[in-house]
Each structure stands twice: as structure tokens, then as C-alpha cells.
C-alpha atoms as a PDB file:
ATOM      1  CA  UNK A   1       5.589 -11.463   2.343  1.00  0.00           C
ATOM      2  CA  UNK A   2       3.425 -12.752  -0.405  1.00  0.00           C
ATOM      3  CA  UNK A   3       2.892 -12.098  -3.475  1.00  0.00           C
ATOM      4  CA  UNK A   4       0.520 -13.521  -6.287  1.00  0.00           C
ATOM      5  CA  UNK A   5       1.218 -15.104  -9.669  1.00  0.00           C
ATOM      6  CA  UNK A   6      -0.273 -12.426 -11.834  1.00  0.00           C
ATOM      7  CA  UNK A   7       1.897 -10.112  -9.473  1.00  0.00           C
ATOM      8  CA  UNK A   8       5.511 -11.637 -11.193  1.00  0.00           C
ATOM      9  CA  UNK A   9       4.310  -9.740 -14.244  1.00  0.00           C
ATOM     10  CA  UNK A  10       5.685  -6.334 -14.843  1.00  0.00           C
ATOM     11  CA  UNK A  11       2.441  -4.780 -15.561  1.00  0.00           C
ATOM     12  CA  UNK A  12       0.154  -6.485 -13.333  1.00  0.00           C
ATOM     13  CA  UNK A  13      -1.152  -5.706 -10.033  1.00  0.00           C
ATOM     14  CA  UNK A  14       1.373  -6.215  -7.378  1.00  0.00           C
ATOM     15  CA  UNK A  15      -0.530  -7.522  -3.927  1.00  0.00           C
ATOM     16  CA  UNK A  16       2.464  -7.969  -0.704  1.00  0.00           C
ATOM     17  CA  UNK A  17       1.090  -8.571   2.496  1.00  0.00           C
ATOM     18  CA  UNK A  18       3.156  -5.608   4.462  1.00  0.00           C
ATOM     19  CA  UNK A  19       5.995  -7.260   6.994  1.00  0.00           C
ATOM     20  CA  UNK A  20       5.456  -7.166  10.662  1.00  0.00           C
ATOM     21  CA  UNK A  21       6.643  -9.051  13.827  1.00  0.00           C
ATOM     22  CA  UNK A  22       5.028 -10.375  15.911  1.00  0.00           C
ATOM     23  CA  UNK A  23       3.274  -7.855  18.088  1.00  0.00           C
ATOM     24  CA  UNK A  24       2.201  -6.526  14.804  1.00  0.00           C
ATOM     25  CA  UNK A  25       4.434  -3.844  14.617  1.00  0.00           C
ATOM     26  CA  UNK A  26       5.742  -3.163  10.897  1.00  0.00           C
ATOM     27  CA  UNK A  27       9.292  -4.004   9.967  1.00  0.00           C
ATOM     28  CA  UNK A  28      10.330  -0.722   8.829  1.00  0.00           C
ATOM     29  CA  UNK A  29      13.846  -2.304   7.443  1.00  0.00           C
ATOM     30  CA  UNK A  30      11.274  -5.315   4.905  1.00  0.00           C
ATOM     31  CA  UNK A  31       8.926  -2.023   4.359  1.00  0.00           C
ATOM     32  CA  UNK A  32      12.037   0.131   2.605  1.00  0.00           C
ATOM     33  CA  UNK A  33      13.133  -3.262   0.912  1.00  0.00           C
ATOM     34  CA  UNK A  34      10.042  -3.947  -0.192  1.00  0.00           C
ATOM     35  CA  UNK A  35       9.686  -1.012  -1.610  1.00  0.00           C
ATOM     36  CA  UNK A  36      12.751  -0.781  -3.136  1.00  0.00           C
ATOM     37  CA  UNK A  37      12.293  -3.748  -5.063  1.00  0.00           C
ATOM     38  CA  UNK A  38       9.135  -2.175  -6.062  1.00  0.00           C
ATOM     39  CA  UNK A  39      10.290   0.827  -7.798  1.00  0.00           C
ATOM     40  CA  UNK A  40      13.418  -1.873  -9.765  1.00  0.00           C
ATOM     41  CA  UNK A  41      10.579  -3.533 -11.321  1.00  0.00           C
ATOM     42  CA  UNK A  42       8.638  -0.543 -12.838  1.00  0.00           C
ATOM     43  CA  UNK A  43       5.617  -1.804 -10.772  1.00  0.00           C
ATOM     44  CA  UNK A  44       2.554   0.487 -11.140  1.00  0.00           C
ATOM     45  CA  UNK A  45      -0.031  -1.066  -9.177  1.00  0.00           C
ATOM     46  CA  UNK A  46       0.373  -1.577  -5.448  1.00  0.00           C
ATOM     47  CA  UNK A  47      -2.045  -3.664  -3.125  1.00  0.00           C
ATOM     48  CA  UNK A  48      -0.352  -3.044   0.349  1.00  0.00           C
ATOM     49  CA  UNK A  49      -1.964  -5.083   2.925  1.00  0.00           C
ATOM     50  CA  UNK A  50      -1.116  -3.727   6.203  1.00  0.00           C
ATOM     51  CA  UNK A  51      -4.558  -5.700   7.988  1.00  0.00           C
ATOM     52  CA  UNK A  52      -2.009  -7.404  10.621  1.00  0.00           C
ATOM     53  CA  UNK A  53       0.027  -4.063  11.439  1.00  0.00           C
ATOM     54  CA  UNK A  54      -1.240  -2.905  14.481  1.00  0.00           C
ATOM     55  CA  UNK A  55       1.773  -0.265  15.123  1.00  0.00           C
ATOM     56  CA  UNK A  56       3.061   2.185  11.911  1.00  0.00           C
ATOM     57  CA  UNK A  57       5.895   4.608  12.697  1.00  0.00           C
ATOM     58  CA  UNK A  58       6.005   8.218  11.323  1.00  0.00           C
ATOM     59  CA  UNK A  59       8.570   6.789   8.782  1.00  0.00           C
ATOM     60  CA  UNK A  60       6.663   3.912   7.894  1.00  0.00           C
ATOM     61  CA  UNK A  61       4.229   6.882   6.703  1.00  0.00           C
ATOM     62  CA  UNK A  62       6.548   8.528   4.809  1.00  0.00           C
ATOM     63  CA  UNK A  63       7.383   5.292   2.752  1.00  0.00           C
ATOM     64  CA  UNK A  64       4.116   4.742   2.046  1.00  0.00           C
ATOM     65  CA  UNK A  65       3.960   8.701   0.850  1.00  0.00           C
ATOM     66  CA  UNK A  66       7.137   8.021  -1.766  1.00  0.00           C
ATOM     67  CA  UNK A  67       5.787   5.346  -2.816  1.00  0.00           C
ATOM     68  CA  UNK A  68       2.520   6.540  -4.093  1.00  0.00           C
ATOM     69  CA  UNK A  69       4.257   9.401  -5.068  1.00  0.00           C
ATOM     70  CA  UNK A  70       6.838   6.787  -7.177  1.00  0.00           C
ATOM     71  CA  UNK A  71       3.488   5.127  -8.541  1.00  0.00           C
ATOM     72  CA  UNK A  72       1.585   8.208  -9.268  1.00  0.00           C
ATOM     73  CA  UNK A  73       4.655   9.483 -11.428  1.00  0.00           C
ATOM     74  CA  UNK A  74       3.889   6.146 -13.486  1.00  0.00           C
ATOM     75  CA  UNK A  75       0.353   6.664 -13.754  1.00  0.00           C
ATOM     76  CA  UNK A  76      -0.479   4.005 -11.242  1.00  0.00           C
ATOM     77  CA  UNK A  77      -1.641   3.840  -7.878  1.00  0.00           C
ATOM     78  CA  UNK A  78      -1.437   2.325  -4.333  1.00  0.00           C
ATOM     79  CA  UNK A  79      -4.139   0.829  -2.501  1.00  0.00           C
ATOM     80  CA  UNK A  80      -4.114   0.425   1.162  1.00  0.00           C
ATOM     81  CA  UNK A  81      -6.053  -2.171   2.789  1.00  0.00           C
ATOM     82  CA  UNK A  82      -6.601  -1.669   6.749  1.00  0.00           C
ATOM     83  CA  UNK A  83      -9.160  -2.939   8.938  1.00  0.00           C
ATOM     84  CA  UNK A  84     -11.835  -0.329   9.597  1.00  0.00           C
ATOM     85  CA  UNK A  85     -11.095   1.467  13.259  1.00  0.00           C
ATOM     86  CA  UNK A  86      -7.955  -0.035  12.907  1.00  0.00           C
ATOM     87  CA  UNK A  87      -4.967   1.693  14.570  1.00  0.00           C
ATOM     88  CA  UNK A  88      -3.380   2.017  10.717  1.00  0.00           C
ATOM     89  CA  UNK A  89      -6.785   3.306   9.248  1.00  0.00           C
ATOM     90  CA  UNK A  90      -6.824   5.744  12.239  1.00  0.00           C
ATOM     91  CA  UNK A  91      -3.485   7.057  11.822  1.00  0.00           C
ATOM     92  CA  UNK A  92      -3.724   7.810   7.714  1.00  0.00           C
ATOM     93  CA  UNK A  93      -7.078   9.544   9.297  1.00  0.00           C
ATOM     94  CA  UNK A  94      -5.529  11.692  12.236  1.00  0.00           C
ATOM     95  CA  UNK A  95      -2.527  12.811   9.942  1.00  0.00           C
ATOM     96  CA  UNK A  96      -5.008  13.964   7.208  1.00  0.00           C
ATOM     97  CA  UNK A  97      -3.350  11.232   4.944  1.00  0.00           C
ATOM     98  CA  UNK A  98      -6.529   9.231   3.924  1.00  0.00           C
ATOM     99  CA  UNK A  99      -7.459  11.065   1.024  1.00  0.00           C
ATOM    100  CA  UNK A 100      -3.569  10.322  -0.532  1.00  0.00           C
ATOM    101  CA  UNK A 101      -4.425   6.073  -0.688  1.00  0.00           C
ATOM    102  CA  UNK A 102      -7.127   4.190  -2.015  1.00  0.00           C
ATOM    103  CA  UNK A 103      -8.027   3.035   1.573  1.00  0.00           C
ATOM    104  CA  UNK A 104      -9.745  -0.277   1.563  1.00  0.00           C
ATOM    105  CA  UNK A 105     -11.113  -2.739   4.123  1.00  0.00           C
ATOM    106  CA  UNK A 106     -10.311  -5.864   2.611  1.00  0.00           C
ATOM    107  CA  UNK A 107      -8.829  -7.270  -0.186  1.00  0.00           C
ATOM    108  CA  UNK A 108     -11.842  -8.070  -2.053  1.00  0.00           C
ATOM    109  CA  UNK A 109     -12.394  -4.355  -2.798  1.00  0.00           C
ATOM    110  CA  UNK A 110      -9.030  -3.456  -3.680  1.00  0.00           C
ATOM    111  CA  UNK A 111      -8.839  -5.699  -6.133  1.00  0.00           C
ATOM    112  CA  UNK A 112     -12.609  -5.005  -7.299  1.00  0.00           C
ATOM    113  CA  UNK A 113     -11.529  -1.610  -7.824  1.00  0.00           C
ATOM    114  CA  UNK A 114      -8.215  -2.106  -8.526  1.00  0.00           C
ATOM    115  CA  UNK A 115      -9.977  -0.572 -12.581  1.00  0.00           C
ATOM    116  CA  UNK A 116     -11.891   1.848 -10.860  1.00  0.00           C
ATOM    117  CA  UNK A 117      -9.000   3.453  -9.149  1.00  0.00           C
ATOM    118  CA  UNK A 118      -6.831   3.789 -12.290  1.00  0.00           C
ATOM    119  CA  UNK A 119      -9.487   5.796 -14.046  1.00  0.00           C
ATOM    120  CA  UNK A 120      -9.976   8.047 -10.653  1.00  0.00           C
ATOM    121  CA  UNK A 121      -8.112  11.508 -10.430  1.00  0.00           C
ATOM    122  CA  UNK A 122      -5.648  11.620  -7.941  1.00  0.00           C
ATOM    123  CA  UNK A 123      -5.879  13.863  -5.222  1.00  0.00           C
ATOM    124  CA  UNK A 124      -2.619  16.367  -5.111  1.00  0.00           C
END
């Protein structure tokens, strides 16, 4: 898991590369700990880079959910980068979820429009 200097900051842009193992499945267990430490330290900008996962479980799903929900509630947002045709872009697709993330293709753009996104309605 990695995380960038401007990151440590309270009000900065939080960027964590999204655990998996090695067959690029994600570690639900780091996900919810991840996550957890997330909402402790009032973080309201999320760049979740789930490019390696190649395998997402329906619960990994609905941690992602809470947590834009959590980040929404604090006026901020979460942006998902995913590899285009990906089997993690493909899933947010076939469960209708897309629309709920700022779904990105690398991390160039979600930081980019890391502004952009703050100033964008959510969708409900």
C-alpha cells in the first residue's frame, strides 16, 4: 500500500494503491482496514487504485459503496482508477455502479481532475 507525501495531510488528496495478492485478487481484510483508517483521519479525497486487481468480490463492492458514501457525507469524493476492459471496470459497469465513482484509467487523470470532480454534482 502506498501512499504519497501530500497524502499524510489531513486535507489533501489521499492516493493508496488497493491491496491484492498475488493472483490479483483484492485483500478484502487490507480493503476494510484501509478503509477504516480512512474514515479516522477525516480524509475527503480518495484516489483508489485498483489497476492490479483482477478479481473484486461483491463485498469488496460494497466497501467501496460506504466509502464514497463516508466521503460524499464530507463533501469529498472517491476516484477509481481501473484499466479500461478491465475485469474491475467491467464489474462497476455490469452492476450499474459506474456512474457512483469517478472512474478513471490511470492515475494521471484522477489526479488531473482530482478539482474537476469536487466541483461536479454527485450522482444519488
Amino acid at each position: 500500500m502506498a501512499m504519497t507525501e501530500e497524502a499524510r495531510s489531513e486535507h489533501g488528496p489521499s492516493w493508496f494503491m488497493a491491496p491484492t495478492d498475488g493472483s490479483g485478487k483484492v485483500n478484502t481484510a487490507s480493503l476494510t482496514q484501509l478503509l477504516t483508517q480512512m474514515k479516522k483521519a477525516n480524509c475527503r479525497c480518495l484516489i483508489l487504485d485498483l489497476r492490479a486487481a483482477r478479481v473484486m468480490q461483491v463485498y469488496d463492492l460494497k466497501l467501496l459503496i460506504q466509502a464514497r458514501d463516508m466521503l460524499r457525507e464530507r463533501h469529498g469524493h472517491l476516484r477509481v482508477v481501473a484499466r479500461a476492459g478491465g475485469a474491475v471496470a467491467r464489474l462497476l459497469q455490469q452492476h450499474q455502479l459506474a456512474p457512483l465513482f469517478f472512474l478513471c484509467e490511470s492515475l494521471e487523470e484522477a489526479w488531473s481532475n482530482r478539482s474537476d470532480a469536487a466541483a461536479q454534482p454527485f450522482t444519488p
